[in-house]
C-alpha atoms as a PDB file:
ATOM      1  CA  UNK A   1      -7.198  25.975  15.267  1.00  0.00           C
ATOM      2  CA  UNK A   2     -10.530  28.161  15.528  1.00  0.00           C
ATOM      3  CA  UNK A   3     -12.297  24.766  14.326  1.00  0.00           C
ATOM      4  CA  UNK A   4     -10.475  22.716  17.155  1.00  0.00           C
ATOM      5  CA  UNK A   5     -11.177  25.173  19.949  1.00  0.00           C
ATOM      6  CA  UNK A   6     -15.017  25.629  18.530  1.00  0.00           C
ATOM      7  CA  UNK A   7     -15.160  21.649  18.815  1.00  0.00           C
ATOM      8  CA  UNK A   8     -13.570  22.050  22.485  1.00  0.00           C
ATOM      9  CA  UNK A   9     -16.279  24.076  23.612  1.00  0.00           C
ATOM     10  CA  UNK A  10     -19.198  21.930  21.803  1.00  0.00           C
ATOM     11  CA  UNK A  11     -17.541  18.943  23.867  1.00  0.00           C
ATOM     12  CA  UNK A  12     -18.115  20.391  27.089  1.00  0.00           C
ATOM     13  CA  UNK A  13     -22.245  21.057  26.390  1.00  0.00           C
ATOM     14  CA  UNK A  14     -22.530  17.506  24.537  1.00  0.00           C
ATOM     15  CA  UNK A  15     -24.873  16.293  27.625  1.00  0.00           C
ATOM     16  CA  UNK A  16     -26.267  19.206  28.632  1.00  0.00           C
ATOM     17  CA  UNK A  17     -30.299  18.557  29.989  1.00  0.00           C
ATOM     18  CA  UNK A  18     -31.378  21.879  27.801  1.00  0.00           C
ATOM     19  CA  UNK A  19     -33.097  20.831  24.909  1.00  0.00           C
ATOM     20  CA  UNK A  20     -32.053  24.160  23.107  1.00  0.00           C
ATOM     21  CA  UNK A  21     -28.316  23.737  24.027  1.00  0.00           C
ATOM     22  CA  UNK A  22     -28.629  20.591  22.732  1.00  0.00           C
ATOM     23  CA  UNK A  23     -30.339  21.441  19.426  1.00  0.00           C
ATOM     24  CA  UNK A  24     -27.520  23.982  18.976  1.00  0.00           C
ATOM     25  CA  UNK A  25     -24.820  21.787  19.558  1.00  0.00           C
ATOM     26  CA  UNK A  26     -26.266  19.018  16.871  1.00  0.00           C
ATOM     27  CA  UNK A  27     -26.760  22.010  14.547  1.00  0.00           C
ATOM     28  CA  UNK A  28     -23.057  23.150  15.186  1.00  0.00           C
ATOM     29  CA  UNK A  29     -21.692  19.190  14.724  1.00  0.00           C
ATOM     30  CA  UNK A  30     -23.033  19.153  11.101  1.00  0.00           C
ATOM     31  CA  UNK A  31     -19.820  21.040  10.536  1.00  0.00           C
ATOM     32  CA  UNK A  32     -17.475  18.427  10.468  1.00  0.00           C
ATOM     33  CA  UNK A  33     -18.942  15.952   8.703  1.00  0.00           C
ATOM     34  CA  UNK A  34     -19.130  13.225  10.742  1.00  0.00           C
ATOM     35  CA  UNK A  35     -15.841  13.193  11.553  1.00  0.00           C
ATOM     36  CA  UNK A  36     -14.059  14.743  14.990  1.00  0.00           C
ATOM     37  CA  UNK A  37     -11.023  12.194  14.878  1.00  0.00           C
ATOM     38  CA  UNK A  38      -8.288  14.882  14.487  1.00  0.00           C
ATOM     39  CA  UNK A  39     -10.207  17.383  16.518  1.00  0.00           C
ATOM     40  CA  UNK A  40     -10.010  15.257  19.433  1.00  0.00           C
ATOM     41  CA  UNK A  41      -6.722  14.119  18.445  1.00  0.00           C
ATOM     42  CA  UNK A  42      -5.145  17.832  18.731  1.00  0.00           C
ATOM     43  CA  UNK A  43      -6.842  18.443  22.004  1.00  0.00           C
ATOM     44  CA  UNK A  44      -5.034  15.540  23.227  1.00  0.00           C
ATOM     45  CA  UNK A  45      -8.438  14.563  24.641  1.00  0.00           C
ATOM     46  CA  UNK A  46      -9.050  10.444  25.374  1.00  0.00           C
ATOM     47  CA  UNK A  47     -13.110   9.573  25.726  1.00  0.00           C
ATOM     48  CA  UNK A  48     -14.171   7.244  28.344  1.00  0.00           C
ATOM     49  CA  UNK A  49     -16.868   4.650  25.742  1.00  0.00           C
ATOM     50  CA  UNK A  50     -19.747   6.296  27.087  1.00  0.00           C
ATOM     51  CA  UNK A  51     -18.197   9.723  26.105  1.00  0.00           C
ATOM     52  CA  UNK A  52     -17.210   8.352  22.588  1.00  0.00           C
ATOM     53  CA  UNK A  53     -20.793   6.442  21.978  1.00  0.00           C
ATOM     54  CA  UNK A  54     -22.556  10.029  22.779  1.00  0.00           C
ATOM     55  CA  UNK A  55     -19.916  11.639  20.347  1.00  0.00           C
ATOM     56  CA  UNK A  56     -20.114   9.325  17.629  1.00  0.00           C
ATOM     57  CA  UNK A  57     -23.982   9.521  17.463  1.00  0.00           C
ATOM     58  CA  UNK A  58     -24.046  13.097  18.048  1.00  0.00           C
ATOM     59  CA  UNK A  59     -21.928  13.035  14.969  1.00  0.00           C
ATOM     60  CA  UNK A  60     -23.956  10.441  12.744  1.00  0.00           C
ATOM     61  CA  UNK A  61     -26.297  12.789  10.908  1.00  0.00           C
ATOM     62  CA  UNK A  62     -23.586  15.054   9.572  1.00  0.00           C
ATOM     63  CA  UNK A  63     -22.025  11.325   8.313  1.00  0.00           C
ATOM     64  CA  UNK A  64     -25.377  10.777   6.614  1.00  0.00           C
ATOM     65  CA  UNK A  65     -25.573  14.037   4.829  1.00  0.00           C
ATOM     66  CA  UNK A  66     -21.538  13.815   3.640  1.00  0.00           C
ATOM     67  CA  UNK A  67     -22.718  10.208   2.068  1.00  0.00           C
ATOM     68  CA  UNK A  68     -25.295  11.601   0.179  1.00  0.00           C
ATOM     69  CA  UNK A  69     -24.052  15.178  -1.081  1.00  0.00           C
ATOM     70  CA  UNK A  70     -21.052  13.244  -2.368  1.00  0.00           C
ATOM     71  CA  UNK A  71     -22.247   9.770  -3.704  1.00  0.00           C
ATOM     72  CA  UNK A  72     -22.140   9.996  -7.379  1.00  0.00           C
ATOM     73  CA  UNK A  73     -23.964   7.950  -9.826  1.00  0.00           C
ATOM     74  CA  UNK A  74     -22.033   5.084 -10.964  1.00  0.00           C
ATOM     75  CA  UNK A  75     -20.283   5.711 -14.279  1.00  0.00           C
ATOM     76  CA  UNK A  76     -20.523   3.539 -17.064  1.00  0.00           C
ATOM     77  CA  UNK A  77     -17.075   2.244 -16.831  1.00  0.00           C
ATOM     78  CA  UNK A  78     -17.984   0.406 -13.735  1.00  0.00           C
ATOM     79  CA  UNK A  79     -20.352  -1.750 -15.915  1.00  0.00           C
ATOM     80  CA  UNK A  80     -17.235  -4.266 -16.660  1.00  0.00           C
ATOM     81  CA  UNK A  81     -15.489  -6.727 -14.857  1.00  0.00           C
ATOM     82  CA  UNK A  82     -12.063  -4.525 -15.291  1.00  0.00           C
ATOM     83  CA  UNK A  83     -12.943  -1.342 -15.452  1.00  0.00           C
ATOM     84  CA  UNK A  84     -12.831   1.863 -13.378  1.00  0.00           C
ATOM     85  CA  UNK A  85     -11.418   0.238 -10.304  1.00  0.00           C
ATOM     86  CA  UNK A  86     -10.217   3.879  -8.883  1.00  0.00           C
ATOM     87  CA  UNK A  87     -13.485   4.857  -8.909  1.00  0.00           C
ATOM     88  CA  UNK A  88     -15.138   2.348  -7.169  1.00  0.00           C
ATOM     89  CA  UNK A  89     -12.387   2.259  -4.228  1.00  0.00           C
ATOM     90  CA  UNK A  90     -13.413   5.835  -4.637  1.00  0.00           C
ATOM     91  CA  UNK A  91     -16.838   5.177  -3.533  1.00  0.00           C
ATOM     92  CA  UNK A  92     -15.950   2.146  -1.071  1.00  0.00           C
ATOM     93  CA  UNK A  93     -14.059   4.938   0.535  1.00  0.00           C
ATOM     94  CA  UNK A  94     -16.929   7.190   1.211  1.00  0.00           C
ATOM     95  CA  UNK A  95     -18.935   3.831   2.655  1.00  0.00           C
ATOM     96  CA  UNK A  96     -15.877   3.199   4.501  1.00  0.00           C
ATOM     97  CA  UNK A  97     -16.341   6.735   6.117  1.00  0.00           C
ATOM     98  CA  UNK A  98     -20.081   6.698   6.772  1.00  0.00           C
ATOM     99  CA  UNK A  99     -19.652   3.369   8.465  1.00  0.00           C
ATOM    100  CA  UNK A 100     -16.745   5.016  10.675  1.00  0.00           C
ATOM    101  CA  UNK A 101     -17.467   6.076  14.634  1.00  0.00           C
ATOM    102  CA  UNK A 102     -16.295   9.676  14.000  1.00  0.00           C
ATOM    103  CA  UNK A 103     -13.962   9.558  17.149  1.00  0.00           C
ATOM    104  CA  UNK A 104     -11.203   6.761  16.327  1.00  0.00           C
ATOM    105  CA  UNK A 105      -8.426   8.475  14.124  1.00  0.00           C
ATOM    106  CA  UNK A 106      -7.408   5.995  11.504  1.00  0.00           C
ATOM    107  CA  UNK A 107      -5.989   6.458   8.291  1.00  0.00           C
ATOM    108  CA  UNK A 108      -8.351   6.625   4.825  1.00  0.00           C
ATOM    109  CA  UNK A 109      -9.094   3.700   3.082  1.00  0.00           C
ATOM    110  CA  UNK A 110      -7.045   4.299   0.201  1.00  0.00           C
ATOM    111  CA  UNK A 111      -3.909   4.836   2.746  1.00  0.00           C
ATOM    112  CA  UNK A 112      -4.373   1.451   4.980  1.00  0.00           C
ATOM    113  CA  UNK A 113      -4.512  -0.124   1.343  1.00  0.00           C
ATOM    114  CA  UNK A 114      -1.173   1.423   0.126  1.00  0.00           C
ATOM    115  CA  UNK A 115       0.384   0.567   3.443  1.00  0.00           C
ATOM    116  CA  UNK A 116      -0.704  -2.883   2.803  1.00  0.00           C
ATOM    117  CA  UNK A 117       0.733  -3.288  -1.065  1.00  0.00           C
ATOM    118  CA  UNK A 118       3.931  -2.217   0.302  1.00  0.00           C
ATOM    119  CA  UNK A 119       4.019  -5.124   3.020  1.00  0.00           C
ATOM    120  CA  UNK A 120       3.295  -7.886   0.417  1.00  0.00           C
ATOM    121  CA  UNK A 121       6.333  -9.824   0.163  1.00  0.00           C
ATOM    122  CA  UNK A 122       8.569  -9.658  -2.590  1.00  0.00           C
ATOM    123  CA  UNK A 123       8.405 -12.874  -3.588  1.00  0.00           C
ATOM    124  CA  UNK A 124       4.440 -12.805  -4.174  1.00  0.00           C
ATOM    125  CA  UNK A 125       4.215 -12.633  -8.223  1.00  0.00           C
ATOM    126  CA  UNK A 126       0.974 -14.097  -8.990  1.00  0.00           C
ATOM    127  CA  UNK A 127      -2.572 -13.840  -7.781  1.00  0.00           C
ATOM    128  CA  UNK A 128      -2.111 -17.284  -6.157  1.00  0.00           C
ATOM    129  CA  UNK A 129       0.734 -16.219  -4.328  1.00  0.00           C
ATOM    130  CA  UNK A 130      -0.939 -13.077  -3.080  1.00  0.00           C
ATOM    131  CA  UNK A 131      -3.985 -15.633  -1.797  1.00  0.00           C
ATOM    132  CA  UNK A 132      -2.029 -17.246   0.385  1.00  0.00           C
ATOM    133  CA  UNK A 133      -0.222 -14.539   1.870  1.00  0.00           C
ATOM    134  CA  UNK A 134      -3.482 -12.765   2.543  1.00  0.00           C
ATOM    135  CA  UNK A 135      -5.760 -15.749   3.383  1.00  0.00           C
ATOM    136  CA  UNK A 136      -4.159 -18.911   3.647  1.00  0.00           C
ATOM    137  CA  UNK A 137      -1.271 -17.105   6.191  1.00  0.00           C
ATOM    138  CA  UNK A 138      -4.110 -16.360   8.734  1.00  0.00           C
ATOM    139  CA  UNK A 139      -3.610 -12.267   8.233  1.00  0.00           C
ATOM    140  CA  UNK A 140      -7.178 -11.792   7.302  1.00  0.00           C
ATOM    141  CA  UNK A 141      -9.889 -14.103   8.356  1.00  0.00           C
ATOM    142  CA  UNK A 142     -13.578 -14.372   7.395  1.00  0.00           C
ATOM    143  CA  UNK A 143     -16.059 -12.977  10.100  1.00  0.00           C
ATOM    144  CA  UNK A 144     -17.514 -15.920  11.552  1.00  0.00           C
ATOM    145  CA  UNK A 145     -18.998 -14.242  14.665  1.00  0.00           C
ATOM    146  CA  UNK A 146     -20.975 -11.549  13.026  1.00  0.00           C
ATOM    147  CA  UNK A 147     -20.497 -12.075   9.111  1.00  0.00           C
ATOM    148  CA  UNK A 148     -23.894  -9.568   8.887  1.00  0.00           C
ATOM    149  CA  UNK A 149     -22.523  -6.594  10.936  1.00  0.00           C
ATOM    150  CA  UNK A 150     -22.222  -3.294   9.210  1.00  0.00           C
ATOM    151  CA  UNK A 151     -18.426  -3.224  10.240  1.00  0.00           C
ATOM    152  CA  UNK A 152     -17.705  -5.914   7.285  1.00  0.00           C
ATOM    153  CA  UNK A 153     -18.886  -2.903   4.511  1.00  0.00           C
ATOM    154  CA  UNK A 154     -16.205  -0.608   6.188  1.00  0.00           C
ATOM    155  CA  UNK A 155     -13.169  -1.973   4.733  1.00  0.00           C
ATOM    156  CA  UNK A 156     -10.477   0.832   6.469  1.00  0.00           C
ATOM    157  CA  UNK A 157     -12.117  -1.293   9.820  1.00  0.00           C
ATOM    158  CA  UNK A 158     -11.352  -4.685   8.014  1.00  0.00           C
ATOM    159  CA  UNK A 159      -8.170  -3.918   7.503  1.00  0.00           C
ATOM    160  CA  UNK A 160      -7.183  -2.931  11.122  1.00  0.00           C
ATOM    161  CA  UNK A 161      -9.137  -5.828  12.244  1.00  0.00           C
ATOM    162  CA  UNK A 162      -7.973  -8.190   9.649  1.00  0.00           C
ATOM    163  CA  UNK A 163     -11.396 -10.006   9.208  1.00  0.00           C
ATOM    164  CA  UNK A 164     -14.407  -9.355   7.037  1.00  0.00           C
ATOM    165  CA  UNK A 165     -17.140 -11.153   5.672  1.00  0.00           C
ATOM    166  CA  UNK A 166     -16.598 -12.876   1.892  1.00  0.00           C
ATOM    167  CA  UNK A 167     -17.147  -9.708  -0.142  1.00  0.00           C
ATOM    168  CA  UNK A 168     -15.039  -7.518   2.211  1.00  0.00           C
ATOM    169  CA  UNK A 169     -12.213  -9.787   2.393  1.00  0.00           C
ATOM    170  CA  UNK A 170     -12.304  -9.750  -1.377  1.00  0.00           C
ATOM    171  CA  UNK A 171     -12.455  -6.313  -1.942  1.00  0.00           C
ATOM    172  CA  UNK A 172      -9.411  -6.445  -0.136  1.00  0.00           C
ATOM    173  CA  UNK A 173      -8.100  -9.162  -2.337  1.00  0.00           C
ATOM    174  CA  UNK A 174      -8.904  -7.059  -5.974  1.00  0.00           C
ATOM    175  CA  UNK A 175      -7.701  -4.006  -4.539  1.00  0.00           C
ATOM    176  CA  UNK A 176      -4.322  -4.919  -3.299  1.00  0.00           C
ATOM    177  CA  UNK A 177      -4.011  -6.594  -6.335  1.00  0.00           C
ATOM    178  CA  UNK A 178      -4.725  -3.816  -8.446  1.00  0.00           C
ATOM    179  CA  UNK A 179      -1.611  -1.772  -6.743  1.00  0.00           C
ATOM    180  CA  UNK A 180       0.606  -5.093  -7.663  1.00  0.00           C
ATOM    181  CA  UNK A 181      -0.378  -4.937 -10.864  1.00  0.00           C
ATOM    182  CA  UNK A 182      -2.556  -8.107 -11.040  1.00  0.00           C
ATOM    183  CA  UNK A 183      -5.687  -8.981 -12.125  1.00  0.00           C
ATOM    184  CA  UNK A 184      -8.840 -10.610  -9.443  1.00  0.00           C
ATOM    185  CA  UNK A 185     -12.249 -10.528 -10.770  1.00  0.00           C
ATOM    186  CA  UNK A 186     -14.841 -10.593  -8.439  1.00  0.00           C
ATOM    187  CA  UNK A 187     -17.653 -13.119  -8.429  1.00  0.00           C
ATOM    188  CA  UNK A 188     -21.313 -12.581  -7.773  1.00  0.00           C
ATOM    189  CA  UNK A 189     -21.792 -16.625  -6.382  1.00  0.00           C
ATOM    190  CA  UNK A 190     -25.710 -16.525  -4.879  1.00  0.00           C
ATOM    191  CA  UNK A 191     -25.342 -16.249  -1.430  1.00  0.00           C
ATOM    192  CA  UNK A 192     -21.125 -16.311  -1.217  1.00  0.00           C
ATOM    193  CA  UNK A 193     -18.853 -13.490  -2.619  1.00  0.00           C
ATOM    194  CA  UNK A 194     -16.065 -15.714  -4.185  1.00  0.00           C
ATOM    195  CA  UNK A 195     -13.029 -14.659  -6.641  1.00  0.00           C
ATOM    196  CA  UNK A 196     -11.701 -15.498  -9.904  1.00  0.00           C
ATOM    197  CA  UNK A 197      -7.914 -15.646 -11.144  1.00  0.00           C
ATOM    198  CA  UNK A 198      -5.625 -17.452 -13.946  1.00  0.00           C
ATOM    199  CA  UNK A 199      -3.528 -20.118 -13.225  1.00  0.00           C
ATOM    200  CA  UNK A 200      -1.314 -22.525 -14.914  1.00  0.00           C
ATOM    201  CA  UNK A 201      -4.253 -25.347 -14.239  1.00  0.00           C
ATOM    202  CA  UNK A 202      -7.088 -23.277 -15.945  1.00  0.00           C
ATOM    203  CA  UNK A 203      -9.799 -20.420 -14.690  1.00  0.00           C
ATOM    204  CA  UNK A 204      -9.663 -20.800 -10.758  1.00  0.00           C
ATOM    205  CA  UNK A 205     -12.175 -19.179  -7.577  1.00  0.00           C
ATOM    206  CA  UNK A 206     -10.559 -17.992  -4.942  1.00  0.00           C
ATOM    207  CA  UNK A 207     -12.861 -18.441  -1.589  1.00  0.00           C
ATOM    208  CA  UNK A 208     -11.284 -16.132   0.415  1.00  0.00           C
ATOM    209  CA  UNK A 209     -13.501 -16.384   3.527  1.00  0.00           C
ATOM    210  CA  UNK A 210     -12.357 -20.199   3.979  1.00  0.00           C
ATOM    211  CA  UNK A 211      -8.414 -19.113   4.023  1.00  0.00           C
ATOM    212  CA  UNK A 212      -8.170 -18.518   0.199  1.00  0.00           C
ATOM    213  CA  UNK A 213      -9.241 -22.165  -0.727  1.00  0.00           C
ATOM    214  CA  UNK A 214      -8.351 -21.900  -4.675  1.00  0.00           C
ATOM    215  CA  UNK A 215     -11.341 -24.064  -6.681  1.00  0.00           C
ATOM    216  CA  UNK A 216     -10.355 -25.269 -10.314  1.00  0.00           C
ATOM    217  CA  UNK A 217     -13.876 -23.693 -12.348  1.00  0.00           C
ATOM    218  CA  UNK A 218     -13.800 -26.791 -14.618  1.00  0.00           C
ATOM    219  CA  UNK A 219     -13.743 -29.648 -11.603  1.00  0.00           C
ATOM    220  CA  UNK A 220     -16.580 -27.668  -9.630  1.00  0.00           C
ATOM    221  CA  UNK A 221     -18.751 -27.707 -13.173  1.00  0.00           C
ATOM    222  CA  UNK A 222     -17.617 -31.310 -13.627  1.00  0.00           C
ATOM    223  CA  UNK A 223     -18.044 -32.696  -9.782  1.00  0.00           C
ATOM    224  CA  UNK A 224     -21.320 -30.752  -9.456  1.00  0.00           C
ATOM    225  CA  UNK A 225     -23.681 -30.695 -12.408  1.00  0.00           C
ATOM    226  CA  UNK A 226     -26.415 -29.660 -10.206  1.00  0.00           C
ATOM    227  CA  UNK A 227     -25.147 -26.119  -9.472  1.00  0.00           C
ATOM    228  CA  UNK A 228     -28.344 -24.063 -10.214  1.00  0.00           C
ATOM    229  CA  UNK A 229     -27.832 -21.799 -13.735  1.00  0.00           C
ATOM    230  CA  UNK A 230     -27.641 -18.802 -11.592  1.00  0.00           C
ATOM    231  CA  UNK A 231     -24.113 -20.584 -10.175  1.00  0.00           C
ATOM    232  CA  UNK A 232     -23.295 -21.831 -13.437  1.00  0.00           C
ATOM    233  CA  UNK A 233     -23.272 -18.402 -14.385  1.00  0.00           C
ATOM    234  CA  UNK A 234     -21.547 -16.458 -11.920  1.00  0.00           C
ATOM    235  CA  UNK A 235     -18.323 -19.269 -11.658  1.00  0.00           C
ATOM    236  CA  UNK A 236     -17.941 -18.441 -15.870  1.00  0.00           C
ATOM    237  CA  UNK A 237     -17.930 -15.438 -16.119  1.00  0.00           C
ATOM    238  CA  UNK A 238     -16.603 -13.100 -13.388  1.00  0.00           C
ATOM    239  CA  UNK A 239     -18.998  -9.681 -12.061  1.00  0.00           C
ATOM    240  CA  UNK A 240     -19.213  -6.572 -13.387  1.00  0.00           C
ATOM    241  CA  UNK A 241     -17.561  -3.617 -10.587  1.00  0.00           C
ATOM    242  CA  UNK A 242     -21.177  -2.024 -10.348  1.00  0.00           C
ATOM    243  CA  UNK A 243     -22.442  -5.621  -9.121  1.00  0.00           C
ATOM    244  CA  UNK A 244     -20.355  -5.408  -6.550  1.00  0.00           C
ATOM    245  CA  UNK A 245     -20.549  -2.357  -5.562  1.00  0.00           C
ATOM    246  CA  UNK A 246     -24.218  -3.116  -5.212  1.00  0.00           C
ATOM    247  CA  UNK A 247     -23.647  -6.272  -3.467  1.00  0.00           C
ATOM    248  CA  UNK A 248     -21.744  -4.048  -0.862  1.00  0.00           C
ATOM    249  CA  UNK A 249     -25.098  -1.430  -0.438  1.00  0.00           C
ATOM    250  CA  UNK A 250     -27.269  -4.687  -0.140  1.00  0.00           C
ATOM    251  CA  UNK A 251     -25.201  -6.389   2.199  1.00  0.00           C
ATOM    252  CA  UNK A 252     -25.051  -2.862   4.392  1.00  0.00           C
ATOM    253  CA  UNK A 253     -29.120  -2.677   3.970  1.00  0.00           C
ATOM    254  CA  UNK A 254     -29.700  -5.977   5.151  1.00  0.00           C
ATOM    255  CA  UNK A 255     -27.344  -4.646   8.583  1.00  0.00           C
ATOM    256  CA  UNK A 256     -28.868  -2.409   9.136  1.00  0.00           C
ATOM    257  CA  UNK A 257     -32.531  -3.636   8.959  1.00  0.00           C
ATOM    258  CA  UNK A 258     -31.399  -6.246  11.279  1.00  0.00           C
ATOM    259  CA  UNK A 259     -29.902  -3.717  13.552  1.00  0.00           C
ATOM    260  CA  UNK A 260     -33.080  -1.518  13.070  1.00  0.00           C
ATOM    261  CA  UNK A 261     -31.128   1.412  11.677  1.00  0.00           C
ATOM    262  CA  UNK A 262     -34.073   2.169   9.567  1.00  0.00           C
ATOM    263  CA  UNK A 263     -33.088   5.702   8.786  1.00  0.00           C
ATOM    264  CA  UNK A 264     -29.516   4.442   7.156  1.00  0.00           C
ATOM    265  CA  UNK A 265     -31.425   1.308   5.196  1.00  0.00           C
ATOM    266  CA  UNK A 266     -33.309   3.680   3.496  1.00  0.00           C
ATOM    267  CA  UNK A 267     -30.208   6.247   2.429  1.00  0.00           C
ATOM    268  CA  UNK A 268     -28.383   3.003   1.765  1.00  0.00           C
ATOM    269  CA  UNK A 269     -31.806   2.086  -0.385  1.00  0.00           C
ATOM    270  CA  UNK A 270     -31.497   5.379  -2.197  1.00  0.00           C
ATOM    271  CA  UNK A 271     -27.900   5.047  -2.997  1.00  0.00           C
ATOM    272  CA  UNK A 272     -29.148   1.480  -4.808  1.00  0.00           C
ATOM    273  CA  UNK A 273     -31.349   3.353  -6.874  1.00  0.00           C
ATOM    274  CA  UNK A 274     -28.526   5.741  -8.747  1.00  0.00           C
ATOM    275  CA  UNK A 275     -27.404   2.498 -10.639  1.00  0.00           C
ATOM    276  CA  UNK A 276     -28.677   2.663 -14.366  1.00  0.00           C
ATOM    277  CA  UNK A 277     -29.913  -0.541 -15.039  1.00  0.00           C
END
């Protein structure tokens, strides 16, 4: 309660013309960590968008410094394709937070994912199935508009909006399937985030971006023998969880350098750098 009604009073001196009032008030902000969701939420208070842009960048710094007390270095279990997969949603979460406005409530990450294994249809019991209910159904749908936007990294936002570019609708994809108890492998394709899964016919990519289009590894090696080695590569043998965790960072640099959010591209930058070669 004393943090709501402290919150209250910051909200009424959020615009205030006095540089020192407003000083104080950014200085008092870095309290809540970015996030004033379920302050606002218990004060039964409803921001008109200008009120709620202010907010949210009033609120961005203490964002930044939550991402980067509480980023840890990637363990070493995140160096195979199957490996920690609880800590990387684990850091996809925090991501998922930094990239959040501060103001919207929403539930975690984690949550909006366990809300979504539970909808799955009974009758999904393979990775194929699960494709098509996701992709090929029209519930999620690749980003066509603004496949570059930092939204597509925040995948609690992907999930409410039910598109994402191809490595967020993925993530989706290996992470509901993890709670199923099936296996996706992610796959580091230059320039397209695709996904990997056993079938009946042999080792098959999932392009979930194009509605879950399912791709038979052997015909694509066989119809096009002049995929470069890099794609030869990548379509074998499916990416480690690290490489895509840094494929998410790079993809969120690149935003933001097109969005001139120079300050984030270079925590994003740092956070590139904890990965042990």
């Amino acid at each position: 309660m004393e943090r709501t009604a402290q919150f209250g009073s910051l909200l009424k001196l959020l615009d205030d013309e006095n540089v020192e009032v407003q000083q104080g008030v950014q200085r008092a902000l870095m309290d809540f960590d970015g996030d004033a969701s379920h302050d606002l939420a218990a004060l039964g208070i409803h921001l008109k968008t200008k009120e709620s842009k202010l907010l949210s960048a009033s609120l961005h710094a203490g964002r930044q410094k939550l991402l980067k007390e509480h980023w840890a270095m990637p363990a070493s279990n995140l160096r195979d394709p199957d490996g920690d997969y609880e800590s990387m949603e684990s850091l996809l979460r925090l991501l998922s937070d930094f990239l959040h406005d501060g103001v919207t409530l929403r539930p975690s990450l984690s949550d909006e994912l366990d809300i979504l294994a539970q909808e799955v249809h009974p009758e999904v019991a393979t990775p194929l199935e699960l494709s098509s209910w996701l992709f090929s159904s029209g519930r999620f749908t690749g980003n066509k508009v603004a496949p570059f936007a930092p939204e597509n990294s925040d995948l609690a936002w992907c999930l409410e909006e039910g598109q994402s570019n191809p490595l967020g609708l993925s993530l989706i994809y290996i992470l509901i399937a993890q709670r199923l108890g099936m296996t996706v492998f992610g796959v580091n394709y230059p320039g397209h985030f695709l996904c990997l899964i056993d079938t009946p016919e042999g080792p098959t990519l999932i392009d979930a971006f194009h509605k879950g289009r399912p791709i038979l590894v052997g015909k694509l090696l066989t119809d096009h023998p002049e995929l470069s080695p890099s794609a030869t590569k990548a379509v074998r043998q499916p990416c480690s969880l690290a490489a895509i965790l840094l494929r998410v960072l790079a993809n969120m640099n690149l935003a933001f350098n097109k969005a001139s959010r120079f300050e984030d591209a270079e925590i994003v930058q740092d956070l590139m750098r904890t990965f042990r070669p």
